[in-house]
N, C-alpha and C. Protein backbone atom coordinates (compact mmCIF):
# COMPACT_ATOMS: atom_id res chain seq x y z
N UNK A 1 59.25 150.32 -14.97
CA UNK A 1 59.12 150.48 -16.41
C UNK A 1 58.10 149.47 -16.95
N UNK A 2 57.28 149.80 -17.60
CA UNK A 2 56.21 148.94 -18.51
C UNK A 2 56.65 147.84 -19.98
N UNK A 3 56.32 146.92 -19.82
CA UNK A 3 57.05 146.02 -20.91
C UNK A 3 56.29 146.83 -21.92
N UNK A 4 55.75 146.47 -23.52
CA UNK A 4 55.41 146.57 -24.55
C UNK A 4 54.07 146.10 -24.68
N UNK A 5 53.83 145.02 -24.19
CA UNK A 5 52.86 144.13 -24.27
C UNK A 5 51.32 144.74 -22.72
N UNK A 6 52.14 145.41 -21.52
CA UNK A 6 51.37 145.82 -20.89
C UNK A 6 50.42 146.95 -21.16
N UNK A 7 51.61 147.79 -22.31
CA UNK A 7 51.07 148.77 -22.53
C UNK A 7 49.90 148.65 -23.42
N UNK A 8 49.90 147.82 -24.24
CA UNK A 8 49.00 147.50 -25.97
C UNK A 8 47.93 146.82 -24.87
N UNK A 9 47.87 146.31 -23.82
CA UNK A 9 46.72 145.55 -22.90
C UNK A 9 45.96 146.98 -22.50
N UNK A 10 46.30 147.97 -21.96
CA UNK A 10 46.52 149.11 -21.56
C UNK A 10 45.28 150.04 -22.78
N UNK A 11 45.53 149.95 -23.87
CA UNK A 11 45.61 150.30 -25.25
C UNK A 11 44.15 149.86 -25.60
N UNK A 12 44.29 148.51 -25.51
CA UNK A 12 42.87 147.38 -26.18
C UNK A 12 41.59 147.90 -24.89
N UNK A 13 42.30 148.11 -23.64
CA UNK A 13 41.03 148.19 -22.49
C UNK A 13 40.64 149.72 -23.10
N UNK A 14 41.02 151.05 -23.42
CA UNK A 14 40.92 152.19 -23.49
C UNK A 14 40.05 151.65 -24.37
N UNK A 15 40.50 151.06 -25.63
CA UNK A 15 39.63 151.37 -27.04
C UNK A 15 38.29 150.62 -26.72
N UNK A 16 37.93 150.06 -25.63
CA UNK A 16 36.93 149.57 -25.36
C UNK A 16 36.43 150.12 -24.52
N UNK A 17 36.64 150.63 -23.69
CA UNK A 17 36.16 151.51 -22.76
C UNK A 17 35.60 152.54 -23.68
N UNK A 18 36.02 153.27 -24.69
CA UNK A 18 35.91 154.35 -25.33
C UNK A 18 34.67 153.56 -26.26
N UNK A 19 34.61 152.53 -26.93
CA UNK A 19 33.80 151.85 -27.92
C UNK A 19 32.34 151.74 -27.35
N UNK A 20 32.35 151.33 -25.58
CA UNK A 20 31.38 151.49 -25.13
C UNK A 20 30.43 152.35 -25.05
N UNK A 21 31.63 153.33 -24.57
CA UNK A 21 30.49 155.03 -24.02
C UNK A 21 29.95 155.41 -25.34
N UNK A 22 30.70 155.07 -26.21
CA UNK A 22 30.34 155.97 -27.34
C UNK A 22 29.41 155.14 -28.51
N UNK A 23 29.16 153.86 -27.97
CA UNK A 23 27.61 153.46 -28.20
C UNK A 23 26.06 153.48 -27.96
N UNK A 24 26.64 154.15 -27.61
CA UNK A 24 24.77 154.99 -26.59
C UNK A 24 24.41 155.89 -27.21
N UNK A 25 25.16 157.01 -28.37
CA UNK A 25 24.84 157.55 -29.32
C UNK A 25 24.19 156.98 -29.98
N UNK A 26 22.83 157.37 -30.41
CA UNK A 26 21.96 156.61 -31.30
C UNK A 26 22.37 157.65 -32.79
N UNK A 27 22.71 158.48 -32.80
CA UNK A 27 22.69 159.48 -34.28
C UNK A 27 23.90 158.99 -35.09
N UNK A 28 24.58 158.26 -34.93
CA UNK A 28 26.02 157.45 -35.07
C UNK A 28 25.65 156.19 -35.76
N UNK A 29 26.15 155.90 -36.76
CA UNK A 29 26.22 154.20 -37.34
C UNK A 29 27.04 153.37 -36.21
N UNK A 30 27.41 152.75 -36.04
CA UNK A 30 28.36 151.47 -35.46
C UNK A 30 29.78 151.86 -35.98
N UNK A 31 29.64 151.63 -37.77
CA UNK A 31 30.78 151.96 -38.04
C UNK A 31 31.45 153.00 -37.79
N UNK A 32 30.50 154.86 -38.08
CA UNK A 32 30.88 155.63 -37.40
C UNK A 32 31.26 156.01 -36.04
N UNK A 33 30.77 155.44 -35.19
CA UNK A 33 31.52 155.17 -34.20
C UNK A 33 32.67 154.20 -33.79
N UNK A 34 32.79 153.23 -34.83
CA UNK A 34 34.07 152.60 -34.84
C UNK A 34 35.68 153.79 -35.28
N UNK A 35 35.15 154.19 -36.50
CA UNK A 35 35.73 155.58 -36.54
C UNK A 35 36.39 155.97 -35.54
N UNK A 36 35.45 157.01 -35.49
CA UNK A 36 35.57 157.90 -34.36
C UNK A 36 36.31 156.92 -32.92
N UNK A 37 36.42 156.20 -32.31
CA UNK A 37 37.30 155.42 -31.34
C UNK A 37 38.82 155.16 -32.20
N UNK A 38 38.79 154.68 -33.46
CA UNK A 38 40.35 154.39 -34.12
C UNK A 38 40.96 155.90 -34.53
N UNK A 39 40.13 157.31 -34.30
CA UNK A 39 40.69 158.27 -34.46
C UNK A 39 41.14 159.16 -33.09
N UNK A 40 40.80 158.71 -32.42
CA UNK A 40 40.99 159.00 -30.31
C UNK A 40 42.39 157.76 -30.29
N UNK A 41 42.25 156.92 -30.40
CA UNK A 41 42.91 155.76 -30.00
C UNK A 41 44.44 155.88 -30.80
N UNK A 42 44.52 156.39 -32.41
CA UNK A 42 45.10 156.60 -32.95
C UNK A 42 46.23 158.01 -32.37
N UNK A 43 45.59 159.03 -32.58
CA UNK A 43 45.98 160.22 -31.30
C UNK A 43 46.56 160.12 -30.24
N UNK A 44 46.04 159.38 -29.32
CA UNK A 44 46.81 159.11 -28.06
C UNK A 44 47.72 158.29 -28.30
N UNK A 45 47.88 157.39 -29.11
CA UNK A 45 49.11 156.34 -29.45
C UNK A 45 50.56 156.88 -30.14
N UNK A 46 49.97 158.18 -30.99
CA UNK A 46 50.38 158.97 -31.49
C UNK A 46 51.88 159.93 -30.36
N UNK A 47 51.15 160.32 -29.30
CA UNK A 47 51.07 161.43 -28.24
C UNK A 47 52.31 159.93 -27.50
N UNK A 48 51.68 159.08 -27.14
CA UNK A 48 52.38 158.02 -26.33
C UNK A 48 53.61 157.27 -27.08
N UNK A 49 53.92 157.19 -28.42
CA UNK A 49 54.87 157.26 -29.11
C UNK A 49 56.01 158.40 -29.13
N UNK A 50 55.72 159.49 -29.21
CA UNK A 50 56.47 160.62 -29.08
C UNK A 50 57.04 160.74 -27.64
N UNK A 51 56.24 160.58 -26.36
CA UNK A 51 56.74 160.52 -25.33
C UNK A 51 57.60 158.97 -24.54
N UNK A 52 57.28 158.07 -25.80
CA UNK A 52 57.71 156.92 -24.99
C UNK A 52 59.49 156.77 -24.92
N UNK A 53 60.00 156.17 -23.93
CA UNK A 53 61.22 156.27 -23.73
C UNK A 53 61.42 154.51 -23.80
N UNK A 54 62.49 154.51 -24.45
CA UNK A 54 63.39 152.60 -24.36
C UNK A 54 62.78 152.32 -25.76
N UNK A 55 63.64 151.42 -26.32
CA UNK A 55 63.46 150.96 -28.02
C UNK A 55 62.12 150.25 -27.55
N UNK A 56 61.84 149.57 -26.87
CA UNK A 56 61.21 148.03 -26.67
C UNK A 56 60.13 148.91 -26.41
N UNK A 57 59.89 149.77 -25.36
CA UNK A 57 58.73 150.18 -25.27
C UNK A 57 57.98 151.13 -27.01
N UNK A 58 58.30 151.97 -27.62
CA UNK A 58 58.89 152.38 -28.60
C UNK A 58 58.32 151.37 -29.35
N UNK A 59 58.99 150.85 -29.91
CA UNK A 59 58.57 149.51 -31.19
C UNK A 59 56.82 148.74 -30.83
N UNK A 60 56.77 148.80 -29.84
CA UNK A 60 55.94 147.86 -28.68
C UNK A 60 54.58 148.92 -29.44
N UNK A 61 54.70 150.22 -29.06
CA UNK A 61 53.33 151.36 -29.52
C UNK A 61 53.49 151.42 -31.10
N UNK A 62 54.74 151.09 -31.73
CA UNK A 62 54.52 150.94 -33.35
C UNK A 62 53.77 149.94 -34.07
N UNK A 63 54.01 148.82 -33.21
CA UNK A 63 53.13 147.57 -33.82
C UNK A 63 51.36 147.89 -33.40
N UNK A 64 51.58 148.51 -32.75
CA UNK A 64 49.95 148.10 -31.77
C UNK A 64 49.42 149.37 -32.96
N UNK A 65 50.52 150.67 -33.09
CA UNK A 65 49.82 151.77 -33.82
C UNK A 65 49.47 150.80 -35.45
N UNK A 66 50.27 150.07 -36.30
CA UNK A 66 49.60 149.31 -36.76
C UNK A 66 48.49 148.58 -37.40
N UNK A 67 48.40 147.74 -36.37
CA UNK A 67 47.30 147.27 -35.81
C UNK A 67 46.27 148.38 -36.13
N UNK A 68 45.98 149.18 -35.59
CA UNK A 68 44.52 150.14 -35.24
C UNK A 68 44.91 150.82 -36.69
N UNK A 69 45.62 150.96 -36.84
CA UNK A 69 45.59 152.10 -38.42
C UNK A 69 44.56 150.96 -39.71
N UNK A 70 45.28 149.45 -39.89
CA UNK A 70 44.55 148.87 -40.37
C UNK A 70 43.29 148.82 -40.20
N UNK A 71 42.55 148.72 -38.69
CA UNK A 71 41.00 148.79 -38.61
C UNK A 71 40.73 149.55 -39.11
N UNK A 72 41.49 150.69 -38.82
CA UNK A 72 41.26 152.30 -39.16
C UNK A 72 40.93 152.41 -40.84
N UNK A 73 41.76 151.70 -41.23
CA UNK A 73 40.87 151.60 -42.98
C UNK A 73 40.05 150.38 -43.53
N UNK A 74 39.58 149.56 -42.76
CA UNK A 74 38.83 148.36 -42.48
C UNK A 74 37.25 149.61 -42.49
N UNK A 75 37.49 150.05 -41.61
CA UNK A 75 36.20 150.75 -41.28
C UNK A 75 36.23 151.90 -42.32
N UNK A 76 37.19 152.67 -42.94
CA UNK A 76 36.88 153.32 -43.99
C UNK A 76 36.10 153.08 -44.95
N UNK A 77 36.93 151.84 -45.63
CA UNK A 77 36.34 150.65 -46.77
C UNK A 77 34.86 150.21 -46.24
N UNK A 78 34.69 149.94 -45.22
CA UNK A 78 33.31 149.58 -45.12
C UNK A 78 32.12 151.25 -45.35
N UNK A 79 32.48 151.87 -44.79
CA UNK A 79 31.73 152.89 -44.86
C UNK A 79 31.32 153.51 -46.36
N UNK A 80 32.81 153.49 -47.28
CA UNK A 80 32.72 153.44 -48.67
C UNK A 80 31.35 152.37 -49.20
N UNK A 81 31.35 151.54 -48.93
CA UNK A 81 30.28 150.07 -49.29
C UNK A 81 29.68 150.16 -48.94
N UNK A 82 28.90 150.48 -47.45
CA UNK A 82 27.83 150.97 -47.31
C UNK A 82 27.10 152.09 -47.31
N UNK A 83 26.09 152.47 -47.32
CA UNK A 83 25.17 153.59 -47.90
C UNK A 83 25.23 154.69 -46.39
């Protein structure tokens, strides 16, 4: 069984893995591609919440979902402000 904390390690490597590839798009702002990774990342956390089994694991993908929802309007707000 996976603690809480392995999984959100698990979580942070994906959203970077994903942040990478999807910087080589040149037709993309930064921010839009920040986006676009907190809306993949969001989804699967989504998907991995519904399937997760044990409170601890459970609570563990609520905080981390969180977490990314805030960037997730961090990067809204910025996009609003910039042109």
């Amino acid at each position: 069984m996976e603690t809480g904390e392995s999984i959100a390690v698990k979580v942070r490597k994906s959203y970077i893995k994903i942040k990478v590839a999807m910087t080589s798009d040149k037709d993309h702002t930064y921010v839009d591609q920040l986006e676009e990774v907190e809306d993949k990342t969001l989804a699967n956390l989504n998907d991995a919440i519904n399937a997760s089994e044990g409170f601890d694991c459970h609570n563990a993908l609520l905080r981390v979902r969180l977490v990314i929802q805030k960037c997730h309007g961090d990067m809204k707000a910025l996009q609003i402000v910039s042109p």
